[in-house]
N, C-alpha and C. Protein backbone atom coordinates (compact mmCIF):
# COMPACT_ATOMS: atom_id res chain seq x y z
N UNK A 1 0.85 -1.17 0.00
CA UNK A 1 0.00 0.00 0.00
C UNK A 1 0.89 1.23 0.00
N UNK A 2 0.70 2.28 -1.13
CA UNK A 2 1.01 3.35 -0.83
C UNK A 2 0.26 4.41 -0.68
N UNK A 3 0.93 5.65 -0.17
CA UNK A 3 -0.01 6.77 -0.27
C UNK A 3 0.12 7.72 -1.83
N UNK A 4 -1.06 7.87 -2.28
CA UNK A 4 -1.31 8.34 -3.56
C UNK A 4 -1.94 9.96 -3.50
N UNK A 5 -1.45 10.64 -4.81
CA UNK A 5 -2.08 11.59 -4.57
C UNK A 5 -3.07 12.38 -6.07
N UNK A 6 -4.30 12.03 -5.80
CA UNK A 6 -5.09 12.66 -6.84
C UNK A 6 -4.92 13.52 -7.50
N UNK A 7 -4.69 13.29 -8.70
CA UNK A 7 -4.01 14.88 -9.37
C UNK A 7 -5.47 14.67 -10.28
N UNK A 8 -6.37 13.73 -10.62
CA UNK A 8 -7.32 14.24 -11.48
C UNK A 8 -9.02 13.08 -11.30
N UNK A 9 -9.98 13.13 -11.18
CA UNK A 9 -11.08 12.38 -11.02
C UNK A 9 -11.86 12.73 -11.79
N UNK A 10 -12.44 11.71 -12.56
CA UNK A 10 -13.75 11.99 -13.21
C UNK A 10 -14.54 11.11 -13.75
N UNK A 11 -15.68 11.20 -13.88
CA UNK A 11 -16.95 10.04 -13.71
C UNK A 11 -16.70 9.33 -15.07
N UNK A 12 -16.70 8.16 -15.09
CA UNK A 12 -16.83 6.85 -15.94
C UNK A 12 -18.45 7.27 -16.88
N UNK A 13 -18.19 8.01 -18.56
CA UNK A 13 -19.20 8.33 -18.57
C UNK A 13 -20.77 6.59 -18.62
N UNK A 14 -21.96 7.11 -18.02
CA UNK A 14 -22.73 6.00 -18.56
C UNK A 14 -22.65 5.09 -17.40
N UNK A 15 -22.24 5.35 -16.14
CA UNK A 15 -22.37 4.43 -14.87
C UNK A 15 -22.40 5.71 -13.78
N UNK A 16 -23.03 5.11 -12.86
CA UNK A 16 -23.11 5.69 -11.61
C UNK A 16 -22.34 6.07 -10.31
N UNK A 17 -21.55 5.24 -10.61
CA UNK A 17 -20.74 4.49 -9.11
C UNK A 17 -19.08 4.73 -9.29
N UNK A 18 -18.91 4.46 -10.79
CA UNK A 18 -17.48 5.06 -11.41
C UNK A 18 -16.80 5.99 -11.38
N UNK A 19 -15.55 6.19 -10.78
CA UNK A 19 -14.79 7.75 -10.86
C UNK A 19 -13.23 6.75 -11.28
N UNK A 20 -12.96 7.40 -12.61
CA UNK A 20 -11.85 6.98 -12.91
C UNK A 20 -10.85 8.17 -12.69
N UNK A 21 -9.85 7.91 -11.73
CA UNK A 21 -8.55 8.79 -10.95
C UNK A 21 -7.29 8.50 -11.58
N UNK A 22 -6.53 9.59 -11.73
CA UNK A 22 -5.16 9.74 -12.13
C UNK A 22 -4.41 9.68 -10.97
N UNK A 23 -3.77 8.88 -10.58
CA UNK A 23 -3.17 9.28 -9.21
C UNK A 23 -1.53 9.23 -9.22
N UNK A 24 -0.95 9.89 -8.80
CA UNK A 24 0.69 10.49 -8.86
C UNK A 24 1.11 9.84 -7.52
N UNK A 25 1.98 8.63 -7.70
CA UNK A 25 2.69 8.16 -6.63
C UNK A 25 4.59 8.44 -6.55
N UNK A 26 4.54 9.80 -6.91
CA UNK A 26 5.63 10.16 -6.89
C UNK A 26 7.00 9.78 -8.33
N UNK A 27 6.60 8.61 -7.95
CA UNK A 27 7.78 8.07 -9.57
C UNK A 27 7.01 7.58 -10.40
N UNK A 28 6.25 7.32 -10.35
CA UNK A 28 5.15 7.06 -11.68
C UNK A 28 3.36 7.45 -10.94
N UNK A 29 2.48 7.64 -12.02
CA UNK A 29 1.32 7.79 -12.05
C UNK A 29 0.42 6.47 -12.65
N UNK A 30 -0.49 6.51 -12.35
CA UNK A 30 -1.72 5.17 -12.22
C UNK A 30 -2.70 6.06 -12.56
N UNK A 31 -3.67 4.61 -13.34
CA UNK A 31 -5.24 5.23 -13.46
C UNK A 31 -5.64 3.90 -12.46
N UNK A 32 -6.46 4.35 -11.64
CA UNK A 32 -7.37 3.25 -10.93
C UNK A 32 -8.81 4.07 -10.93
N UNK A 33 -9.86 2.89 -11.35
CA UNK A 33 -11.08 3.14 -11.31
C UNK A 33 -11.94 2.75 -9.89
N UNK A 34 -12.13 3.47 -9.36
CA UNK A 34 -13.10 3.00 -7.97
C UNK A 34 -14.64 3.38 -8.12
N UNK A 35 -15.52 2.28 -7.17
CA UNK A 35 -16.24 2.08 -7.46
C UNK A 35 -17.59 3.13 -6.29
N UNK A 36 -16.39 4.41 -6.16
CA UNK A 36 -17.44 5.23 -5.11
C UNK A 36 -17.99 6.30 -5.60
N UNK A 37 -18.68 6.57 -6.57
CA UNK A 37 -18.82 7.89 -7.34
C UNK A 37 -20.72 7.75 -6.95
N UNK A 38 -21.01 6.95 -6.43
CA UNK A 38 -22.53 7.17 -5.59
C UNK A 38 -22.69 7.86 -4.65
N UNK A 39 -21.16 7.68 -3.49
CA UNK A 39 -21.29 8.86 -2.49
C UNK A 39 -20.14 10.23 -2.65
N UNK A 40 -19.40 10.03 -3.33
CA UNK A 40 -18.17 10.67 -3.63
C UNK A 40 -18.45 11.63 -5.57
N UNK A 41 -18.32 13.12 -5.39
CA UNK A 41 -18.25 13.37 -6.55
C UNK A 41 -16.72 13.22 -7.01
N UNK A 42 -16.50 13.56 -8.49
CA UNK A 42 -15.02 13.97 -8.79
C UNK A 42 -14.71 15.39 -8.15
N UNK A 43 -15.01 16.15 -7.45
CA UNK A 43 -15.05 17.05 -7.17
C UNK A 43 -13.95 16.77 -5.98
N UNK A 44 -14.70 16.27 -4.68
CA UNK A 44 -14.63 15.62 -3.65
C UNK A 44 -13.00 14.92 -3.44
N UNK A 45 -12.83 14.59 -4.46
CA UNK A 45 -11.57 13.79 -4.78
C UNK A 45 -10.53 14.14 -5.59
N UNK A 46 -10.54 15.20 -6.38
CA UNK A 46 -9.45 15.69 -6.69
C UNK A 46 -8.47 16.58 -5.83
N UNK A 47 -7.37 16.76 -6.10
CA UNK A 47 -6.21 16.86 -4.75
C UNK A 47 -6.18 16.18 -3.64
N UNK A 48 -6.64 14.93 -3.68
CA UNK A 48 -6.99 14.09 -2.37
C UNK A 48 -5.72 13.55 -1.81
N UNK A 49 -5.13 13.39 -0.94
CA UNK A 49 -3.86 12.50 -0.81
C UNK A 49 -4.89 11.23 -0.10
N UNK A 50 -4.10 10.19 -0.49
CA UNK A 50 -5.00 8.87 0.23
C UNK A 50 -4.05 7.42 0.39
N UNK A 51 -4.95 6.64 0.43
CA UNK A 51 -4.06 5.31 0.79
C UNK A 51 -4.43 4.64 -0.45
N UNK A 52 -3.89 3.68 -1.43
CA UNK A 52 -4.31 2.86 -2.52
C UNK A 52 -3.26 1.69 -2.21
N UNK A 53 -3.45 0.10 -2.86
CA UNK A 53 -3.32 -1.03 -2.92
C UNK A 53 -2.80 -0.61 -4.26
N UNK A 54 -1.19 -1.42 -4.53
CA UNK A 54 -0.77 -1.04 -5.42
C UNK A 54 -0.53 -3.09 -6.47
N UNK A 55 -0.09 -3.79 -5.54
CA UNK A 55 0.34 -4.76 -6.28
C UNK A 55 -1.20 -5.97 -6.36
N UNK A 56 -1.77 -5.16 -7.31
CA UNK A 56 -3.10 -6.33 -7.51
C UNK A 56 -2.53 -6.08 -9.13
N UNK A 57 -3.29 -7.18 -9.97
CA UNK A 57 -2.88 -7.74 -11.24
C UNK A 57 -4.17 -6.97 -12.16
N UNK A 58 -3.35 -5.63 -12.92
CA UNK A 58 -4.75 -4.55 -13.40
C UNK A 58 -5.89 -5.17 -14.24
N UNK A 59 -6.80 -4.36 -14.16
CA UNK A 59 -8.21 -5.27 -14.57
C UNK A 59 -8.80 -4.09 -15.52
N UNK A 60 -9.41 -4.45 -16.44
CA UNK A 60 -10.04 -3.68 -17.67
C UNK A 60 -11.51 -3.43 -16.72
N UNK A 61 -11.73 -2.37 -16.20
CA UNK A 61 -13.10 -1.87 -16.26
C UNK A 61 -14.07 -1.26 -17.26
N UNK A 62 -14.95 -1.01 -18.10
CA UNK A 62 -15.80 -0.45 -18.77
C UNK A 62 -14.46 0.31 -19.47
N UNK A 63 -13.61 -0.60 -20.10
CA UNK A 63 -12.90 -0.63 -21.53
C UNK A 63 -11.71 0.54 -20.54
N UNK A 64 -11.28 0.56 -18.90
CA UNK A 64 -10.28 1.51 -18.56
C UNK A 64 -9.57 0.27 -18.09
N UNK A 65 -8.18 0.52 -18.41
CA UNK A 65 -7.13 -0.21 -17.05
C UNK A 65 -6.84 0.40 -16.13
N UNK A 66 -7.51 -0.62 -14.88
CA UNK A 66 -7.39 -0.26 -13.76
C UNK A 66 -6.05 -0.77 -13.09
N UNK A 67 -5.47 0.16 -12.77
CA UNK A 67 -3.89 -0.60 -11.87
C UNK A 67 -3.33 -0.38 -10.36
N UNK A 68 -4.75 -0.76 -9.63
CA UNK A 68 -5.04 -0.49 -8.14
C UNK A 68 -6.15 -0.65 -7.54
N UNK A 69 -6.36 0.23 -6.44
CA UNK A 69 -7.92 0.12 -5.95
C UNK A 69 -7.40 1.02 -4.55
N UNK A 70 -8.03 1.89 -4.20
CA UNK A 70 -8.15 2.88 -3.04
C UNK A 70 -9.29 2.28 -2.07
N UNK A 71 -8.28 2.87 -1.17
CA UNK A 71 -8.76 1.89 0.38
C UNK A 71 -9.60 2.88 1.33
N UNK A 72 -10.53 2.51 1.72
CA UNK A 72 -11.72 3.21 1.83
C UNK A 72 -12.02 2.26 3.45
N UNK A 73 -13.00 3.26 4.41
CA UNK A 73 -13.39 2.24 6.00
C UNK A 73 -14.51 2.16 5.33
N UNK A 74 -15.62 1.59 6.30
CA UNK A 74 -17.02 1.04 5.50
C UNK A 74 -17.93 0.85 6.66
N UNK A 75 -18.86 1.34 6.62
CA UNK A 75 -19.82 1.59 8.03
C UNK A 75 -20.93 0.59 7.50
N UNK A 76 -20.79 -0.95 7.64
CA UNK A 76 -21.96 -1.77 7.40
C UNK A 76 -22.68 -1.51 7.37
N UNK A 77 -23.58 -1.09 8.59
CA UNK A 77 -24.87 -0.73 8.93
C UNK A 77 -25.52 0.15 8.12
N UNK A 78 -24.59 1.17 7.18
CA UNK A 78 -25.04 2.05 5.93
C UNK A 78 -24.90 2.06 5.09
N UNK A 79 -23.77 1.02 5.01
CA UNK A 79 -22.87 0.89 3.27
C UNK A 79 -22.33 2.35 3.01
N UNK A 80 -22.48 3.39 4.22
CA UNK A 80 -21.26 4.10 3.81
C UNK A 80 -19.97 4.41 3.63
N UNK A 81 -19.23 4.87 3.00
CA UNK A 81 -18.06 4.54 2.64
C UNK A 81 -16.78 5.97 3.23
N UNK A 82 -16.37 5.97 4.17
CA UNK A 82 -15.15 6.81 4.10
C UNK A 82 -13.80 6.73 3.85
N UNK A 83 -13.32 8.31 2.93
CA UNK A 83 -11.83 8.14 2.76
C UNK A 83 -10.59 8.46 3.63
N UNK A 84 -9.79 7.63 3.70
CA UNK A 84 -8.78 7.53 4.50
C UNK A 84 -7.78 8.89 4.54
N UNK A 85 -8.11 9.57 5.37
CA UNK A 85 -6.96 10.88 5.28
C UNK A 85 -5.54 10.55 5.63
N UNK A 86 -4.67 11.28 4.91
CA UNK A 86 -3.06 10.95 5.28
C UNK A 86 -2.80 12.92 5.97
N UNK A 87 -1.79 13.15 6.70
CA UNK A 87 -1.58 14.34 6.95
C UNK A 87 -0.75 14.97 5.75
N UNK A 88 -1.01 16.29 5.62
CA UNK A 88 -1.05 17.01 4.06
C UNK A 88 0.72 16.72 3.84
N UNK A 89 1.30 16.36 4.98
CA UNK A 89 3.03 16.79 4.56
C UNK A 89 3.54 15.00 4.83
N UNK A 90 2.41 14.34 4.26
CA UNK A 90 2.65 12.60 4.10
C UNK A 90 3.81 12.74 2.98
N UNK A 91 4.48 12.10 2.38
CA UNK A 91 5.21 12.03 1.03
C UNK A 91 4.15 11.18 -0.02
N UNK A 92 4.00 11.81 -1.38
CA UNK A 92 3.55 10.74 -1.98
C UNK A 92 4.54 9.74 -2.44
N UNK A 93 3.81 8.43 -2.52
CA UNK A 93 4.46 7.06 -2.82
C UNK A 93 4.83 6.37 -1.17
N UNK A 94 4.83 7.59 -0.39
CA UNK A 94 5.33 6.57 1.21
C UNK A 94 4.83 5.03 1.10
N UNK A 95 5.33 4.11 1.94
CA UNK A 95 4.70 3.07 2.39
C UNK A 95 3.51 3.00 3.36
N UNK A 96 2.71 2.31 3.18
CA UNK A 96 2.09 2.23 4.49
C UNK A 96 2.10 0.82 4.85
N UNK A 97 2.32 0.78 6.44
CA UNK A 97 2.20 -0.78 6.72
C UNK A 97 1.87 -1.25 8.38
């Protein structure tokens, strides 16, 4: 897991739930598509610093390669979903562990 930092979000056109993110982990950049754009605008999420899962094997979503997945807590009882804050002077690419 590293910490990532949103340099761009925007809705998967033609789905609901889709926000496909540019995210800058310092020595290289990623597109990962997450699946929170029901409670989360692109708005919401651009300049975000956050936590993302980096070594999963990328997956074609609605014709995007996805090469990650952002790590999110999850309040059962609502299926709501919150994002993980890092403090603003985190490094991007740090480890987390």
């Amino acid at each position: 897991m590293r910490v990532g930092f949103i340099k761009e979000a925007v809705r998967v056109p033609k789905t609901d739930k889709l926000i496909k993110l540019t995210v800058d982990f310092g020595d290289h950049t990623r597109t990962i598509v997450a699946g929170i754009g029901d409670q989360y605008t692109p708005e919401d999420l651009n300049g975000l610093k956050t936590v993302f899962i980096l070594n999963l094997i990328p997956k074609v979503i609605r014709g995007i390669k996805s090469e990650g997945m952002i790590i999110v807590a999850e309040d059962e009882k609502t299926n709501k979903v919150y994002l993980l804050r890092v403090p603003d002077d985190t490094p991007v690419g740090a480890k987390v562990w």
